[in-house]
Protein backbone atom coordinates (compact mmCIF):
# COMPACT_ATOMS: atom_id res chain seq x y z
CA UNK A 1 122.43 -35.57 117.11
CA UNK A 2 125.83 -36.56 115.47
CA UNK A 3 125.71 -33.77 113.18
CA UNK A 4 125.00 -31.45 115.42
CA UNK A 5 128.05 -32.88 117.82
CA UNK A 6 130.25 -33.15 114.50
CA UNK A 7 129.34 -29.49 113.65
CA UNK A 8 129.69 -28.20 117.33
CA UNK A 9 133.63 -29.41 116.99
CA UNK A 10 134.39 -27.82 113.56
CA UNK A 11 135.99 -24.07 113.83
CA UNK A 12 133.09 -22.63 112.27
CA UNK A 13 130.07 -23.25 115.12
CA UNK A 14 132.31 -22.02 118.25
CA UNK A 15 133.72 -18.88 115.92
CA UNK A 16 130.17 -18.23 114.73
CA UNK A 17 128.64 -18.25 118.31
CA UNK A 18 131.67 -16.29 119.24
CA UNK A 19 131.04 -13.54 117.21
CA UNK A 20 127.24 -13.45 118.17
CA UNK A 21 128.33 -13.19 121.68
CA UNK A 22 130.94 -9.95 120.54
CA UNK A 23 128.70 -8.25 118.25
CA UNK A 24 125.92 -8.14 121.14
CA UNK A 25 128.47 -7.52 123.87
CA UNK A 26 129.35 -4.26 121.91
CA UNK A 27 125.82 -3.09 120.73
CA UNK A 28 125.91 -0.43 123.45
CA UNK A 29 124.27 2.56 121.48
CA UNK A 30 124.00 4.28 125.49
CA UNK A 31 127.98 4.14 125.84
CA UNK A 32 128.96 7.40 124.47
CA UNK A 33 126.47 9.23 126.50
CA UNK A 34 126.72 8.06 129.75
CA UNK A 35 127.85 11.55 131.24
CA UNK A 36 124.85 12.84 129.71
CA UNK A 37 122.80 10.39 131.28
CA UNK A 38 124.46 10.19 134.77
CA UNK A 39 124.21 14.16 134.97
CA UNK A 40 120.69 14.51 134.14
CA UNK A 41 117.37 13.80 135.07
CA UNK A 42 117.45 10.25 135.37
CA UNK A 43 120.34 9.53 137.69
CA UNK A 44 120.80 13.47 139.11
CA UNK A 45 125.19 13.21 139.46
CA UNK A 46 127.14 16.13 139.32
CA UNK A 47 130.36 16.61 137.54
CA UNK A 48 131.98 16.23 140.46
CA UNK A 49 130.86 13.10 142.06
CA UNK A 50 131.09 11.07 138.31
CA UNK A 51 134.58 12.51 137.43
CA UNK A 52 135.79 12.14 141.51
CA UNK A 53 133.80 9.80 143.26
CA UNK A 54 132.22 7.41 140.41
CA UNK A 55 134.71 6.68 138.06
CA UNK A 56 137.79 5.81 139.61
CA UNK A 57 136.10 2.83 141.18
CA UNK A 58 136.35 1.35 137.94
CA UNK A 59 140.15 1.78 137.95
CA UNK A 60 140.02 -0.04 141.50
CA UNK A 61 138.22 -2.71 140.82
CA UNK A 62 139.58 -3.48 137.00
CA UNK A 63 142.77 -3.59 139.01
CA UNK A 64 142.20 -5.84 142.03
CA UNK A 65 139.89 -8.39 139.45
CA UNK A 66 142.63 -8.45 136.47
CA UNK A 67 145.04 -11.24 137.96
CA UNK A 68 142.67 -13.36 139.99
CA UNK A 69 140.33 -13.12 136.63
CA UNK A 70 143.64 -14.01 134.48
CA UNK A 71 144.01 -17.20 136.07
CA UNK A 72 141.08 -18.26 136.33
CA UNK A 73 140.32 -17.65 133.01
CA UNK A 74 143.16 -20.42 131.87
CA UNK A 75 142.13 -22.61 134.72
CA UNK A 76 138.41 -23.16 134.18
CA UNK A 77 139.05 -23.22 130.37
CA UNK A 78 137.61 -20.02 129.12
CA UNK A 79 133.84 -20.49 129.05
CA UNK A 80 132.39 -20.03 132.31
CA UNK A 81 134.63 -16.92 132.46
CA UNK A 82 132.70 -15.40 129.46
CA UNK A 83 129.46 -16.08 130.97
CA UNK A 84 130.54 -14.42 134.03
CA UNK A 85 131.31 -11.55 131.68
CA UNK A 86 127.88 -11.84 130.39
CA UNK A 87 126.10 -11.73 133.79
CA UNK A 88 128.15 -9.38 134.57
CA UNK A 89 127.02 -7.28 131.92
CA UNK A 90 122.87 -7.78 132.76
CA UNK A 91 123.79 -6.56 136.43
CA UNK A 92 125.86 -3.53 135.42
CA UNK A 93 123.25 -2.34 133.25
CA UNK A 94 119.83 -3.40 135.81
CA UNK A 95 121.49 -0.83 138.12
CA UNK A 96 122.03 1.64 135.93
CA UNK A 97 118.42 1.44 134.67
CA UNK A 98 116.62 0.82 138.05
CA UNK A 99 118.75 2.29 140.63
CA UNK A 100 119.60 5.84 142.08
CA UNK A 101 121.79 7.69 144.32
CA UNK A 102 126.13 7.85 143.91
CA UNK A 103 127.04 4.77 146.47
CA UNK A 104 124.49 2.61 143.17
CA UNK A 105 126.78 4.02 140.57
CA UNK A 106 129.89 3.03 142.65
CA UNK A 107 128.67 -0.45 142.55
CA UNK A 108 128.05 -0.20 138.51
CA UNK A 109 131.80 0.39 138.22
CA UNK A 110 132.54 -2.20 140.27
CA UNK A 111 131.00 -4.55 138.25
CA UNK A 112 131.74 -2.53 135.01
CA UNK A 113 135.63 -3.59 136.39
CA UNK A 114 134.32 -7.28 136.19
CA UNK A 115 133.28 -6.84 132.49
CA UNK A 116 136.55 -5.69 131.50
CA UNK A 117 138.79 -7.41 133.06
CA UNK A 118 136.87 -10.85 132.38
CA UNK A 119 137.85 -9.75 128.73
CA UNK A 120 140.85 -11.69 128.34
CA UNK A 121 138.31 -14.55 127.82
CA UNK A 122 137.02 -13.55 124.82
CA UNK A 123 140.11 -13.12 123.12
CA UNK A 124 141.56 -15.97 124.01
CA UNK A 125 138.53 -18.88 123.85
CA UNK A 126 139.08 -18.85 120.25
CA UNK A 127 142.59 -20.52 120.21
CA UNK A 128 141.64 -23.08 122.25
CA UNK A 129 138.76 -24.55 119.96
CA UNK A 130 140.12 -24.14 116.71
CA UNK A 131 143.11 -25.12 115.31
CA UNK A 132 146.67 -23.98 114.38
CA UNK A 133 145.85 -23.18 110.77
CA UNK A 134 142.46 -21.30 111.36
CA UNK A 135 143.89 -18.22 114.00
CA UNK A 136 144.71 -15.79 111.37
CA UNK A 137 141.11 -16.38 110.71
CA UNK A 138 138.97 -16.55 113.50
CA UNK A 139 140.90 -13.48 114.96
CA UNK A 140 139.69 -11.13 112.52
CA UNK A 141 136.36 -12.05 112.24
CA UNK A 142 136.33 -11.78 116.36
CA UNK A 143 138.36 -8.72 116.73
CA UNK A 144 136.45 -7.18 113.37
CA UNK A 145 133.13 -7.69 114.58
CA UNK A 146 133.28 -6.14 117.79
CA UNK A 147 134.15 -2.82 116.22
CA UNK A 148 131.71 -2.79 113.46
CA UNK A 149 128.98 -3.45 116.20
CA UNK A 150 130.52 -0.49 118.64
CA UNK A 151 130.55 1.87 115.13
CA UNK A 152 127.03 0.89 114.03
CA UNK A 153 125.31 1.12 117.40
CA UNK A 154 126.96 4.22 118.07
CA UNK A 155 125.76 5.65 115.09
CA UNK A 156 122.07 4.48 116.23
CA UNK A 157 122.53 6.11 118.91
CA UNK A 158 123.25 9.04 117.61
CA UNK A 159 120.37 8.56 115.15
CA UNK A 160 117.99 7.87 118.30
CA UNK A 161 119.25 11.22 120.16
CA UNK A 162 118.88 13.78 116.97
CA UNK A 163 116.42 12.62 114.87
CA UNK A 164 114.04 10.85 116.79
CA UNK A 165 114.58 12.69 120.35
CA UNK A 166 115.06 9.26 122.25
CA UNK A 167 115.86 9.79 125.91
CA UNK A 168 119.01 8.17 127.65
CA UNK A 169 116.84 5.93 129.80
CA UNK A 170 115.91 4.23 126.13
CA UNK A 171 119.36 4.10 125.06
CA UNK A 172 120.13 2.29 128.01
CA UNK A 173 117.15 0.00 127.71
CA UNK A 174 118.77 -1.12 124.33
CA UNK A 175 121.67 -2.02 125.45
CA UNK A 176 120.24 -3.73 128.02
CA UNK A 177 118.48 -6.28 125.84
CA UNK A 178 121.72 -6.61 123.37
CA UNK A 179 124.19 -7.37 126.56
CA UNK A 180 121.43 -10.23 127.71
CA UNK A 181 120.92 -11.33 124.08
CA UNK A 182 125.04 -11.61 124.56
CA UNK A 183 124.93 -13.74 128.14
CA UNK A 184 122.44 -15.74 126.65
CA UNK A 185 124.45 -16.66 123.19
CA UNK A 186 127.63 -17.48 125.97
CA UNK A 187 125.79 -20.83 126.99
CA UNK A 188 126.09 -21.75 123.49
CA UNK A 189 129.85 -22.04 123.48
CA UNK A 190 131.09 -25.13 123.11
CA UNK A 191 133.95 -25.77 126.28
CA UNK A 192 136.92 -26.61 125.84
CA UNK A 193 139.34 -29.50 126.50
CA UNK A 194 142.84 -27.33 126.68
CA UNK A 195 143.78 -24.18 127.62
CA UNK A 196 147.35 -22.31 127.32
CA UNK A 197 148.57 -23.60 130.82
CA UNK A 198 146.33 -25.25 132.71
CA UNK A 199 145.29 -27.44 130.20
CA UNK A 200 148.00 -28.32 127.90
CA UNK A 201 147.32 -30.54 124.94
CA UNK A 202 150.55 -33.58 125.27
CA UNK A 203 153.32 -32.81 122.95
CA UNK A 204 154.35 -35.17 120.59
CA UNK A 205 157.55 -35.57 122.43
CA UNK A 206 155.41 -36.98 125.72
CA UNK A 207 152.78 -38.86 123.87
CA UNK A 208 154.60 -40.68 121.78
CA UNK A 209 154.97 -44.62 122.96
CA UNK A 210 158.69 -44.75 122.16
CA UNK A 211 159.61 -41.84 124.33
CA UNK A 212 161.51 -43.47 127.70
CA UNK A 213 160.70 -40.75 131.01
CA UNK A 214 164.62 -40.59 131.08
CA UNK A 215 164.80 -38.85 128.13
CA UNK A 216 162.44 -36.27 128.82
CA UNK A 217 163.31 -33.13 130.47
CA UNK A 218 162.46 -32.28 133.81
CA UNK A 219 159.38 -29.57 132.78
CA UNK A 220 158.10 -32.28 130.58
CA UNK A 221 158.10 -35.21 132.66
CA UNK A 222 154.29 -35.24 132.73
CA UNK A 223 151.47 -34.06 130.48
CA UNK A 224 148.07 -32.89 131.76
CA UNK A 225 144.86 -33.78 130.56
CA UNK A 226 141.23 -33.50 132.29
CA UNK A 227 139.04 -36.70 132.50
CA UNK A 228 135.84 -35.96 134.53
CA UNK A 229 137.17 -32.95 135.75
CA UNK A 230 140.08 -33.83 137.58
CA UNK A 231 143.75 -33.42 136.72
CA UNK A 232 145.60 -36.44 136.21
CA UNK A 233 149.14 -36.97 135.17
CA UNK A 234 150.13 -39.31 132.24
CA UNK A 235 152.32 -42.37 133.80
CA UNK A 236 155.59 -41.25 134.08
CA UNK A 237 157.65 -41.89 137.09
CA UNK A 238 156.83 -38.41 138.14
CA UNK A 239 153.31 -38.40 137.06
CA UNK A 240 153.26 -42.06 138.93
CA UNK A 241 154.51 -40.14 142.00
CA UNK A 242 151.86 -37.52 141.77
CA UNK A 243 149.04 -40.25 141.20
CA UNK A 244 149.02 -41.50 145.05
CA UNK A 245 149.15 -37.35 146.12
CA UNK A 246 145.56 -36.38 147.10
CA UNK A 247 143.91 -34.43 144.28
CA UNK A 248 144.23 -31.03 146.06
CA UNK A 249 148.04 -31.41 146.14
CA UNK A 250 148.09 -32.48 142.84
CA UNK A 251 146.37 -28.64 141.95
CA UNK A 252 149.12 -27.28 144.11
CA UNK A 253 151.53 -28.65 142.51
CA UNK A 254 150.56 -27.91 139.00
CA UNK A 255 149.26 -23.99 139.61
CA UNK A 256 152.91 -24.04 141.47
CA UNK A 257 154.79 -25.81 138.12
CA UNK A 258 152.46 -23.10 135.96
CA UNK A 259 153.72 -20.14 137.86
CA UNK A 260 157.39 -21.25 137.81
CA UNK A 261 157.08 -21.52 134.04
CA UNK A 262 155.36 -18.10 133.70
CA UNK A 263 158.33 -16.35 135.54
CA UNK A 264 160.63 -17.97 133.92
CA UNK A 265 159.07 -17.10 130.40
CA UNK A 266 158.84 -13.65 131.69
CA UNK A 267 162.40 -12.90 132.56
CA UNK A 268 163.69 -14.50 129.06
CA UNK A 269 161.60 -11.82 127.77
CA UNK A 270 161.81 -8.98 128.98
CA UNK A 271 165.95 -9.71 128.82
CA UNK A 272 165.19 -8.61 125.29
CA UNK A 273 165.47 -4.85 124.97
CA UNK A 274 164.00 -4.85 121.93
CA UNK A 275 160.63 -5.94 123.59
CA UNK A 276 161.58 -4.48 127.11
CA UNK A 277 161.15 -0.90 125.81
CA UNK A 278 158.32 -1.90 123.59
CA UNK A 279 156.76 -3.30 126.31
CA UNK A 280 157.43 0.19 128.31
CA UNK A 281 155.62 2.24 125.79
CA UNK A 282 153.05 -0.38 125.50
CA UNK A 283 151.65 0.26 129.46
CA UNK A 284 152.94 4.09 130.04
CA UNK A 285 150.53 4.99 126.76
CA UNK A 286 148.01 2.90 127.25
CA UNK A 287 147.31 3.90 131.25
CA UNK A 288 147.42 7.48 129.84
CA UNK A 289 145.40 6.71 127.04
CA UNK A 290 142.43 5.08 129.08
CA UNK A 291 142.47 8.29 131.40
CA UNK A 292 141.99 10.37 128.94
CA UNK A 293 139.33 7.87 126.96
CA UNK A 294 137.56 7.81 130.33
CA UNK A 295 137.44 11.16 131.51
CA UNK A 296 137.00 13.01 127.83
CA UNK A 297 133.02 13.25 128.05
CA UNK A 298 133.65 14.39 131.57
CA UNK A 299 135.74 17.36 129.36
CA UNK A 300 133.31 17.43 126.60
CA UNK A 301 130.22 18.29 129.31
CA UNK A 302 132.74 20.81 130.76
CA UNK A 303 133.18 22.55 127.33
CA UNK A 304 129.39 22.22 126.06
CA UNK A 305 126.94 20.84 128.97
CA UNK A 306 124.66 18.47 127.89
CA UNK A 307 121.48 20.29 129.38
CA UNK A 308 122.13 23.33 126.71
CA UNK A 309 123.47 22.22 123.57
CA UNK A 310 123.20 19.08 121.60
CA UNK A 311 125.34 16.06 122.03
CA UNK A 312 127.32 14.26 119.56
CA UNK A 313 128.93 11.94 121.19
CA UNK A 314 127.95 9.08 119.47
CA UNK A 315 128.71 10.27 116.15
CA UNK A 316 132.33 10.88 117.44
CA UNK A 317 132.89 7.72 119.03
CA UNK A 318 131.70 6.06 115.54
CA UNK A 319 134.14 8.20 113.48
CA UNK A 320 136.93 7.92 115.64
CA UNK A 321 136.56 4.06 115.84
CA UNK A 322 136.29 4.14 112.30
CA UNK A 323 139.41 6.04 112.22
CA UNK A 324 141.07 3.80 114.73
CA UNK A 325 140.50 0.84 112.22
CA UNK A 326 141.94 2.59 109.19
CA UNK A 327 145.10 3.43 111.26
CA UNK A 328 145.33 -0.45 112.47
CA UNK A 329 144.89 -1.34 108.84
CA UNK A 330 147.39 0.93 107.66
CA UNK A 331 150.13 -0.43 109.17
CA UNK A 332 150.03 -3.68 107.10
CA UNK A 333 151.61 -1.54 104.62
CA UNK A 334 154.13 0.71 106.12
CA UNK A 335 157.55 -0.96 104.83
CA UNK A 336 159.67 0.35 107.95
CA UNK A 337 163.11 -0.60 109.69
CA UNK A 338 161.24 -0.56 113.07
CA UNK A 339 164.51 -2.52 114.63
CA UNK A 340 166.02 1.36 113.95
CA UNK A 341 162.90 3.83 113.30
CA UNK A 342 160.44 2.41 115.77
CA UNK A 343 161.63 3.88 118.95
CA UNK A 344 161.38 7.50 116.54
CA UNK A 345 157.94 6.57 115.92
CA UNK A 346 156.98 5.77 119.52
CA UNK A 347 158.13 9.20 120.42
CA UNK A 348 157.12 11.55 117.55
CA UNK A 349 153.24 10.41 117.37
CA UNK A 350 153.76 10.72 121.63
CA UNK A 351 154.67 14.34 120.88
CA UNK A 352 151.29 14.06 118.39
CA UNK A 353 149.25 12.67 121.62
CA UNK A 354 150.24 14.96 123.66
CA UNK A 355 149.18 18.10 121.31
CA UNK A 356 146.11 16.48 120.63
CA UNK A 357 145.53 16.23 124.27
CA UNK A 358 146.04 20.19 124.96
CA UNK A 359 144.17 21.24 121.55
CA UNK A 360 140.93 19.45 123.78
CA UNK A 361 142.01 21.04 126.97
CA UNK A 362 142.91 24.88 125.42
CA UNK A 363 139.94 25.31 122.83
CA UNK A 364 136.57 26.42 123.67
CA UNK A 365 135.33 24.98 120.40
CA UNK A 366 133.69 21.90 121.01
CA UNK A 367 134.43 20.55 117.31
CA UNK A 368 137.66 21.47 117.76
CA UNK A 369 137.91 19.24 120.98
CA UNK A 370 136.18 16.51 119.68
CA UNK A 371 138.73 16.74 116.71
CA UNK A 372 141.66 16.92 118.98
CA UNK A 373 140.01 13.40 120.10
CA UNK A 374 139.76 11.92 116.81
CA UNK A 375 143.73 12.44 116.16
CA UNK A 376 144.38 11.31 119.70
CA UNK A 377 142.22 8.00 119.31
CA UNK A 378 143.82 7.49 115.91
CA UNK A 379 147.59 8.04 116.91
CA UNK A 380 147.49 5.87 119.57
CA UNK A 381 145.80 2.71 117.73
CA UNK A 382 148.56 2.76 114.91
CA UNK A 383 151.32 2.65 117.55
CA UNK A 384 149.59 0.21 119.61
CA UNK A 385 149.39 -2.25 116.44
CA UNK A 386 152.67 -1.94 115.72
CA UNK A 387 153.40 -2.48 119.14
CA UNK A 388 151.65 -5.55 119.26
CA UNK A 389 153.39 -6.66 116.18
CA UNK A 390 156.94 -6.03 117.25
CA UNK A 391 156.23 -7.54 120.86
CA UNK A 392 154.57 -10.86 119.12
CA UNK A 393 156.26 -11.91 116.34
CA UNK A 394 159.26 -13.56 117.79
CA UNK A 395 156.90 -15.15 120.75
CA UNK A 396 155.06 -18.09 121.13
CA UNK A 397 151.15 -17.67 121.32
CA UNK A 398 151.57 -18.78 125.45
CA UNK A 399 154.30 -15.86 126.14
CA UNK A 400 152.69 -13.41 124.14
CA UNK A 401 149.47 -14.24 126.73
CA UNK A 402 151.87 -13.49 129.57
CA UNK A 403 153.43 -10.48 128.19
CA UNK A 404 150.03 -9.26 127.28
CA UNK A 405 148.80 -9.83 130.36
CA UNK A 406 151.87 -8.40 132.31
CA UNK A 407 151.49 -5.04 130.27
CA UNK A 408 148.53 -4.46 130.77
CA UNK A 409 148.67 -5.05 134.56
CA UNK A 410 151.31 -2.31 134.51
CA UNK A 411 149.24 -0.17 132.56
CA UNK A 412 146.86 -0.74 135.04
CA UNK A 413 148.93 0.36 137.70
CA UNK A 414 150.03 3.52 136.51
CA UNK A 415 146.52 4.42 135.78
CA UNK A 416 145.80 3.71 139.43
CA UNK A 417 148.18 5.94 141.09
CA UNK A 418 147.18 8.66 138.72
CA UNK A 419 143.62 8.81 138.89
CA UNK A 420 144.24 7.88 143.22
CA UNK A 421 146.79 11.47 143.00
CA UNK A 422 144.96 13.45 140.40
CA UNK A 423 141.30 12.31 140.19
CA UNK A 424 140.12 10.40 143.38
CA UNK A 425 138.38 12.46 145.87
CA UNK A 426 141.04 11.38 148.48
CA UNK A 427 143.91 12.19 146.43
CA UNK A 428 143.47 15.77 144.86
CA UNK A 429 140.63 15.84 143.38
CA UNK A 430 141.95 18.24 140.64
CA UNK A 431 138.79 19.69 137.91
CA UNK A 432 138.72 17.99 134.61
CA UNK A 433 140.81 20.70 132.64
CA UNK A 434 143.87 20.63 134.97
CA UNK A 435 143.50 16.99 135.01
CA UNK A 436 144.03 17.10 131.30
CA UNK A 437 146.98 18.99 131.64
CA UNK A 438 148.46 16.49 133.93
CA UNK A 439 147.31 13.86 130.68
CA UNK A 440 149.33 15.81 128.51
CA UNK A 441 152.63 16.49 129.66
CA UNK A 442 152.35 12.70 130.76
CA UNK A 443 152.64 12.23 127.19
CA UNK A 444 155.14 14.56 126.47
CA UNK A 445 157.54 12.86 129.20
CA UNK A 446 156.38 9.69 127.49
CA UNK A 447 157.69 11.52 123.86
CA UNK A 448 160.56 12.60 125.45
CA UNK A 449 162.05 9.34 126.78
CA UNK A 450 161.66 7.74 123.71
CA UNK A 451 162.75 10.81 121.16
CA UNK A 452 166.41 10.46 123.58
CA UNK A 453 166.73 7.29 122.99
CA UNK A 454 165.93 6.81 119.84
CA UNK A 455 168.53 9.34 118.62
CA UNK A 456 171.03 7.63 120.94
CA UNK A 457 170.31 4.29 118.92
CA UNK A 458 170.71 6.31 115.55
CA UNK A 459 174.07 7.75 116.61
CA UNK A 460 175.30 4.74 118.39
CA UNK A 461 174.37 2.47 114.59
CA UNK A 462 175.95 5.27 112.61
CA UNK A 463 179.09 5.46 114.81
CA UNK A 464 179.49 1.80 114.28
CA UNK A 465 179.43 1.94 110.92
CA UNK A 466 181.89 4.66 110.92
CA UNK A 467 184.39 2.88 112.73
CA UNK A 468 184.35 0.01 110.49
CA UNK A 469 184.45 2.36 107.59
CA UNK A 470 187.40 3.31 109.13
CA UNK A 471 189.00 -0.06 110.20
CA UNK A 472 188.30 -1.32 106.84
CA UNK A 473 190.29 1.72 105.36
CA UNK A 474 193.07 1.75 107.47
CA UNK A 475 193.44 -2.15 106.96
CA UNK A 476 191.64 -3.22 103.57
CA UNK A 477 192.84 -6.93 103.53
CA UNK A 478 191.10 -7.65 106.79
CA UNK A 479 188.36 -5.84 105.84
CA UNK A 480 187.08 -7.42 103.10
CA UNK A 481 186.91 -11.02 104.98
CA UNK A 482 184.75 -8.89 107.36
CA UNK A 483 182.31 -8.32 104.71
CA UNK A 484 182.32 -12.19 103.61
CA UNK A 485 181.27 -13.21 107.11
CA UNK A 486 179.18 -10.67 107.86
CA UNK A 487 177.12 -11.50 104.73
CA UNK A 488 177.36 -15.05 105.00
CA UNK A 489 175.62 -14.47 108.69
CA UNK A 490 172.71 -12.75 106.95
């Protein structure tokens, strides 16, 4: 029994369960042909109804769940938010197996919503059961496995669909029993005793016996810690004060100290323009990258139906994963000023979105569309890493969480006005090619914002340097000091 205990608290049992729980999570060989599936016998949609009525309830929902399910997921430390994932999971995939009829499939995205928005969970559990020294780590084996399960099991589904003539329904039933393999691996997780916010381990500054509340500033006059599940306050005088509150004002107060913190994290940040545009790019592409993810089997039915030609969607979704990995990889090894040639970057591969976009909307070849896809998936994955580099490498692992989370909420909410205006039944309800045009010139605005700025950054650095090429001409005694303290800053 003390081995076991001793080896459930060691980085490797909680990483190792982890990555059970992700590899199963992603085994979902039906995924790439779930327009196939919803369209034919089985479930009997139309175009229409999955592209207009279906999916953008899964826009809704991912929406009103993300913040509720982003607190929560701090506050209840992580694991019961991944087993919500994994029921979550079982139920999405019962009614897609075992019910019929469009108001059924509205439901499924519903809960489909649940499953991704309860994914800050996974990616986050992690940090709170290892230590410092080990995240490097444990981040690529999580993040790693989950796309070599998505690759492989998209492969086999492939495999299942055109050599062995495997229906949809069967598909699904495999996925099935690798998402409850998943939900039942969750209960294995060891739970955590700190979270980012919530759950803060005591700094040295407050633990430490010498320290006198006096000194201490006013945000860290008291340390939390959880014994039997409820809050308590370590005994300064203003944790003595919040001692004789009743427990539910002691919550109040500390989800009310927690949000106070997060603004104020939030505005230091974004006062950095650096990250402020970063951050832009980072939610404009990625809203108009997960309409076009979502809607491009809708496109790829348009171009060849399903019920005349054979599908190889799978195979795609493999190679452009695959793709997507090499391009995240690459960037390791691009030596570039990004302070200067990153805003250039943001807008040229835009420009490259954006023609990948109409080469799917304008050919009538479906490999040409489904190559169109590869480039798009690719493109937007290197930028994405790099933007995730540039916006986390000056922050600490708690404000890179909020900025993270604020992104994507944005992201979220551009993606919800377009699909309400462009795809929702109530909005206008456009076909799937002219709502591909809209996807786009989204990106070439997107290009276009950042291609102006980016040569207004080049001119403004190179103007600089002009005028004190100039200064240092007209006046070459002070110029040189210039130099002196310019390189004794660096």
């Amino acid at each position: 029994m003390d081995c076991f205990k001793t080896r459930q608290h060691s980085w490797i049992f909680p990483t190792v369960i982890l990555c059970i729980y992700g590899f199963f999570s992603m085994a979902r060989p039906s995924e790439p042909f779930i327009i196939p599936y919803l369209i034919g016998p089985e479930i009997n949609l139309t175009l229409s109804q999955v592209s207009n009525h279906m999916f953008p309830v899964w826009t809704y929902s991912y929406l009103v769940l993300l913040f509720p399910v982003f607190v929560l997921t701090d506050y209840l430390r992580y694991k019961p938010v991944i087993i919500l994932q994994g029921v979550s999971f079982v139920i999405t995939w019962l009614l897609l197996l075992f019910s019929r009829g469009l108001l059924a499939m509205q439901i499924v995205e519903f809960f489909y919503g649940l499953v991704t928005a309860t994914e800050v969970a996974y990616y986050s559990y992690i940090y709170s059961v290892v230590s410092v020294e080990h995240y490097q780590k444990v981040t690529s084996y999580c993040r790693s496995i989950t796309l070599v399960s998505y690759t492989a099991f998209s492969v086999l589904g492939q495999l299942l669909v055109s050599l062995a003539n495997v229906t949809y329904f069967y598909l699904n039933v495999i996925t099935m029993v690798c998402v409850s393999l998943a939900f039942v691996s969750s209960f294995f997780l060891p739970m955590p005793q700190r979270s980012m916010f919530f759950h803060k381990k005591p700094t040295a500054k407050e633990s430490s016996p010498g320290s006198s509340p006096d000194e201490e500033s006013p945000s860290h006059g008291s340390s939390v810690s959880l014994e039997g599940g409820i809050i308590s306050e370590s005994p300064t005088k203003s944790g003595i004060q919040q001692e004789s509150c009743p427990p539910g004002l002691q919550h109040k107060n500390l989800m009310l100290r927690v949000f106070l913190q997060w603004c104020q994290d939030l505005k230091e940040c974004y006062l950095t323009k650096h990250l402020l545009f970063w951050s832009i790019w980072w939610a404009s592409s990625t809203a108009g990258f997960n309409q076009v993810v979502n809607y491009v089997q809708v496109l790829w039915d348009h171009k060849a139906p399903s019920q005349n030609s054979q599908v190889y969607n799978g195979a795609v979704e493999a190679v452009a994963t695959f793709g997507s990995a090499l391009a995240a990889f690459a960037v390791g090894y691009l030596k570039i000023n990004w302070d200067l040639w990153g805003e250039l970057a943001l807008g040229i591969f835009s420009v490259l979105d954006a023609a990948s976009v109409f080469l799917m909307l304008f050919t009538n070849n479906i490999w040409v569309c489904y190559a169109g896809y590869l480039i798009f998936k690719s493109g937007y994955m290197l930028l994405i890493t790099i933007a995730v580099f540039q916006i986390a490498v000056n922050l600490s692992m708690e404000r890179y969480a909020l900025v993270f989370g604020v992104n994507t909420f944005v992201a979220l909410v551009i993606q919800t006005i377009t699909t309400f205006i462009v795809v929702d039944s109530k909005g206008l309800s456009l076909p799937v090619e002219t709502q591909f045009l809209v996807y786009g010139s989204y990106f070439l605005v997107i290009a276009g914002i950042f291609i102006v700025r980016s040569i207004y950054i080049i001119y403004s650095i190179k103007c600089k340097k002009e005028k004190r090429a100039t200064i240092t001409n007209l006046n070459p005694s002070e110029g040189k000091p210039e130099k002196c303290v310019e390189s004794t800053q660096l």
